[in-house]
N, C-alpha and C. Protein backbone atom coordinates (compact mmCIF):
# COMPACT_ATOMS: atom_id res chain seq x y z
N UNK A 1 -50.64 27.73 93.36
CA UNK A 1 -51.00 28.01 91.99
C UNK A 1 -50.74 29.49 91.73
N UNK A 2 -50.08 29.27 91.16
CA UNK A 2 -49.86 31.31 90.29
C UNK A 2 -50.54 31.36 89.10
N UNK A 3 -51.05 32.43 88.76
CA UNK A 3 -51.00 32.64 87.59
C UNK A 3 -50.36 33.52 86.86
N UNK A 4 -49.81 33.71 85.63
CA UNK A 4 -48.53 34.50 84.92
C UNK A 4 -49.18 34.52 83.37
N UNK A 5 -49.56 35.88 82.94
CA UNK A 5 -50.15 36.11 81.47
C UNK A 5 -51.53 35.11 81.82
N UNK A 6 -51.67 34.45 80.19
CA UNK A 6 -52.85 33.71 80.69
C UNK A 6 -52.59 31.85 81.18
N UNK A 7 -51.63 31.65 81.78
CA UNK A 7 -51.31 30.59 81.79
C UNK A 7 -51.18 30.31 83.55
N UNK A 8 -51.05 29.31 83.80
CA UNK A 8 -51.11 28.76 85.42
C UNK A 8 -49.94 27.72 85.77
N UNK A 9 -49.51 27.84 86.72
CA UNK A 9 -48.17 26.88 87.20
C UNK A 9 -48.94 26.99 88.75
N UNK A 10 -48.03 25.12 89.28
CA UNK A 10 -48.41 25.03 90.24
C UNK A 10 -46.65 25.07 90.96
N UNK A 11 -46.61 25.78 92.01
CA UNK A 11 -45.17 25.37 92.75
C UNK A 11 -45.43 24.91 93.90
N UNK A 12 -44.51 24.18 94.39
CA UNK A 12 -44.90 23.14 95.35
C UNK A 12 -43.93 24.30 96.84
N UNK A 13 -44.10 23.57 97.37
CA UNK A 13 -42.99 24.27 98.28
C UNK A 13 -43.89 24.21 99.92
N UNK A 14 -43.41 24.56 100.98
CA UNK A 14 -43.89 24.62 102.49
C UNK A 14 -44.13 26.06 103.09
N UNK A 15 -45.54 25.52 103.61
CA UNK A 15 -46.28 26.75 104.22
C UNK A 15 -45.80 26.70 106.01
N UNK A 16 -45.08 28.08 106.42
CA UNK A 16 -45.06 27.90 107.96
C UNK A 16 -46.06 28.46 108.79
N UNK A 17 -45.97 28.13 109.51
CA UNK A 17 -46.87 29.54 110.77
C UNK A 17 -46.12 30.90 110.79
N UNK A 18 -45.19 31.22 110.05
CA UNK A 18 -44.52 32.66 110.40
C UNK A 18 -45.50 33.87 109.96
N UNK A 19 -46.16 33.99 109.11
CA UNK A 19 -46.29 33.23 107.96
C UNK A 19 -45.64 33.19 106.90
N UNK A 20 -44.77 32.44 106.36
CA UNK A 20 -43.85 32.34 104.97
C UNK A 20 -44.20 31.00 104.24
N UNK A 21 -43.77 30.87 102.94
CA UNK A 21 -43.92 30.49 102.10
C UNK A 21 -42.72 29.93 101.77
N UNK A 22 -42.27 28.71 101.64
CA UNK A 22 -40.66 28.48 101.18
C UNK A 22 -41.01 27.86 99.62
N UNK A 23 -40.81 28.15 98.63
CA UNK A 23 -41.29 27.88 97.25
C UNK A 23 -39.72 27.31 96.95
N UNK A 24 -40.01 26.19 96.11
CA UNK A 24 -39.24 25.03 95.44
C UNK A 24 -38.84 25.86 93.76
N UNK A 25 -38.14 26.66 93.86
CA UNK A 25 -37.83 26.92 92.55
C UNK A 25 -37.93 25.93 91.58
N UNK A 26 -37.51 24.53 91.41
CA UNK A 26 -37.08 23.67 90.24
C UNK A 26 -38.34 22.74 90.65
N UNK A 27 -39.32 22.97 90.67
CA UNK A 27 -41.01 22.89 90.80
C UNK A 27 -41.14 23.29 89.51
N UNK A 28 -41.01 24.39 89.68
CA UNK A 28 -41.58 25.37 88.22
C UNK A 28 -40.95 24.51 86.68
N UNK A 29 -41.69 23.85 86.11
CA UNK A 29 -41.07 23.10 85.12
C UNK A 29 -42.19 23.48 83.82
N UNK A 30 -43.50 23.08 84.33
CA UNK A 30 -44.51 22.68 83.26
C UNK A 30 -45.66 23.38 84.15
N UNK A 31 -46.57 24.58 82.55
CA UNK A 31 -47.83 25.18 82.86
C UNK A 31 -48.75 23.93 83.02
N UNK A 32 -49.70 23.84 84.30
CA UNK A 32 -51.40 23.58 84.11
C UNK A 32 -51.94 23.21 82.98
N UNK A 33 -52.96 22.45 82.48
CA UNK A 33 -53.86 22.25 81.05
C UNK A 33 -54.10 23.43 81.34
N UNK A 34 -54.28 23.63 79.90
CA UNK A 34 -54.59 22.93 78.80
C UNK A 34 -52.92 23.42 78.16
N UNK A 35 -52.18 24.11 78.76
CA UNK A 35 -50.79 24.14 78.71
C UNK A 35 -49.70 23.36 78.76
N UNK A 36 -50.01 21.98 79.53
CA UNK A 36 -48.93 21.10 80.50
C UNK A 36 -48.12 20.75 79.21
N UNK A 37 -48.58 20.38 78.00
CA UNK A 37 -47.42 20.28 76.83
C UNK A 37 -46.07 20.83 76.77
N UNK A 38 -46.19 22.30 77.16
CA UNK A 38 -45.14 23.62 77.06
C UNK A 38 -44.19 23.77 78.56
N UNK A 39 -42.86 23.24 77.93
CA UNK A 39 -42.01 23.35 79.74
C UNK A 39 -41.70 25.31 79.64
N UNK A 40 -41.66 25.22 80.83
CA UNK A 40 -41.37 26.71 80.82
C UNK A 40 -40.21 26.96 80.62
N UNK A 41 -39.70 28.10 80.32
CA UNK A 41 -38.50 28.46 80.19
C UNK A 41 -37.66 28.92 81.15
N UNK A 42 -36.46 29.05 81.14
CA UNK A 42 -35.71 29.71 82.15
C UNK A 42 -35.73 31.22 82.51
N UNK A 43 -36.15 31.57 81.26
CA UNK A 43 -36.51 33.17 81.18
C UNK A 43 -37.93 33.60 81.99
N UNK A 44 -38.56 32.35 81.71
CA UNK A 44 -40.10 33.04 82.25
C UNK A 44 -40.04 31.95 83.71
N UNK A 45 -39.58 31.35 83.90
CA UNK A 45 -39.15 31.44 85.55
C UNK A 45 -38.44 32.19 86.21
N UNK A 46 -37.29 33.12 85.86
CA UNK A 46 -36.95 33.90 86.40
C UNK A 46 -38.12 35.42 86.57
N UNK A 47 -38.96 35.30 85.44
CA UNK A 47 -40.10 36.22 85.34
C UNK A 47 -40.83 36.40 86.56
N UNK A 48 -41.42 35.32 86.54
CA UNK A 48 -42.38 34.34 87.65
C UNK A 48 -42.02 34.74 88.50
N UNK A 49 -40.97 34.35 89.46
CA UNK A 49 -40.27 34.60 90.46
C UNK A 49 -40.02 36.14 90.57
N UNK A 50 -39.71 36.86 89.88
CA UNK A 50 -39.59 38.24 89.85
C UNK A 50 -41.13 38.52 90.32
N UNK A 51 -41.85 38.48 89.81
CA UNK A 51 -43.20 39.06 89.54
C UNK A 51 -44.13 38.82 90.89
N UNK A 52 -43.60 37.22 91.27
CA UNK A 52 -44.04 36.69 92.70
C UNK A 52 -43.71 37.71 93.98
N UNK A 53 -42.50 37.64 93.82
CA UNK A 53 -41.64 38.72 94.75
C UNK A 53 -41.93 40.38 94.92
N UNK A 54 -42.25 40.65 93.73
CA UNK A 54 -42.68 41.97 93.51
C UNK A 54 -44.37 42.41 94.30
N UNK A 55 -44.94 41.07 94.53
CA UNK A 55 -46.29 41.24 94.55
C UNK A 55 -46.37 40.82 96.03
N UNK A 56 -45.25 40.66 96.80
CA UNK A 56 -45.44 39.79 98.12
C UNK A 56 -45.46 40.79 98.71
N UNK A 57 -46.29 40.78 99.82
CA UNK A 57 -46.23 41.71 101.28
C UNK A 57 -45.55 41.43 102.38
N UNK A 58 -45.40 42.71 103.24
CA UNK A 58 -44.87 42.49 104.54
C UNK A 58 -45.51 41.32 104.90
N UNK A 59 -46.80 41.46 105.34
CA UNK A 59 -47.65 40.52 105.67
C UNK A 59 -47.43 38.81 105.46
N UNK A 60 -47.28 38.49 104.42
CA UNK A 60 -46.46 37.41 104.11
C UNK A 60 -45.72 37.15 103.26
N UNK A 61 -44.60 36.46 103.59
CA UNK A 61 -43.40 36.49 102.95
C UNK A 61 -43.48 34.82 102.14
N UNK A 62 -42.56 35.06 100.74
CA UNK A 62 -42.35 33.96 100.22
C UNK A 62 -40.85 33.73 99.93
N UNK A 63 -40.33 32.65 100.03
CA UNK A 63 -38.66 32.67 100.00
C UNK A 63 -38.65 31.39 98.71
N UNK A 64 -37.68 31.61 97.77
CA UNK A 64 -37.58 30.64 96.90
C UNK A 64 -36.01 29.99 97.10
N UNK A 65 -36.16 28.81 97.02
CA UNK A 65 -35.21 28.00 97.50
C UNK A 65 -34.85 27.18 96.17
């Protein structure tokens, strides 16, 4: 679950023991209620993903696939 502004997306994707994160880019389709009406855009998935990345640590890594 991320959250981005005031809205929430869930991305699916596989957790390893490294520890990394392999995130399912084309997951990201549709916000959480009271949002799920509104598909996201291509713009604010590339956001997302920016913003994810920006916020990740050495510590653990997330890779979008």
């Amino acid at each position: 679950m991320v959250e981005y502004d005031y809205r929430t997306v869930k991305i699916a994707g596989e957790l390893t023991t490294a520890p990394a994160f392999y995130a399912d880019r084309s997951s990201i389709k549709k916000w959480e209620p009271p949002y799920d009406n509104v598909e996201i855009t291509t713009e604010e998935i590339a956001l997302i993903v920016n913003r994810i990345l920006e916020q990740t640590n050495d510590a653990f890594k997330i890779f979008f696939e």
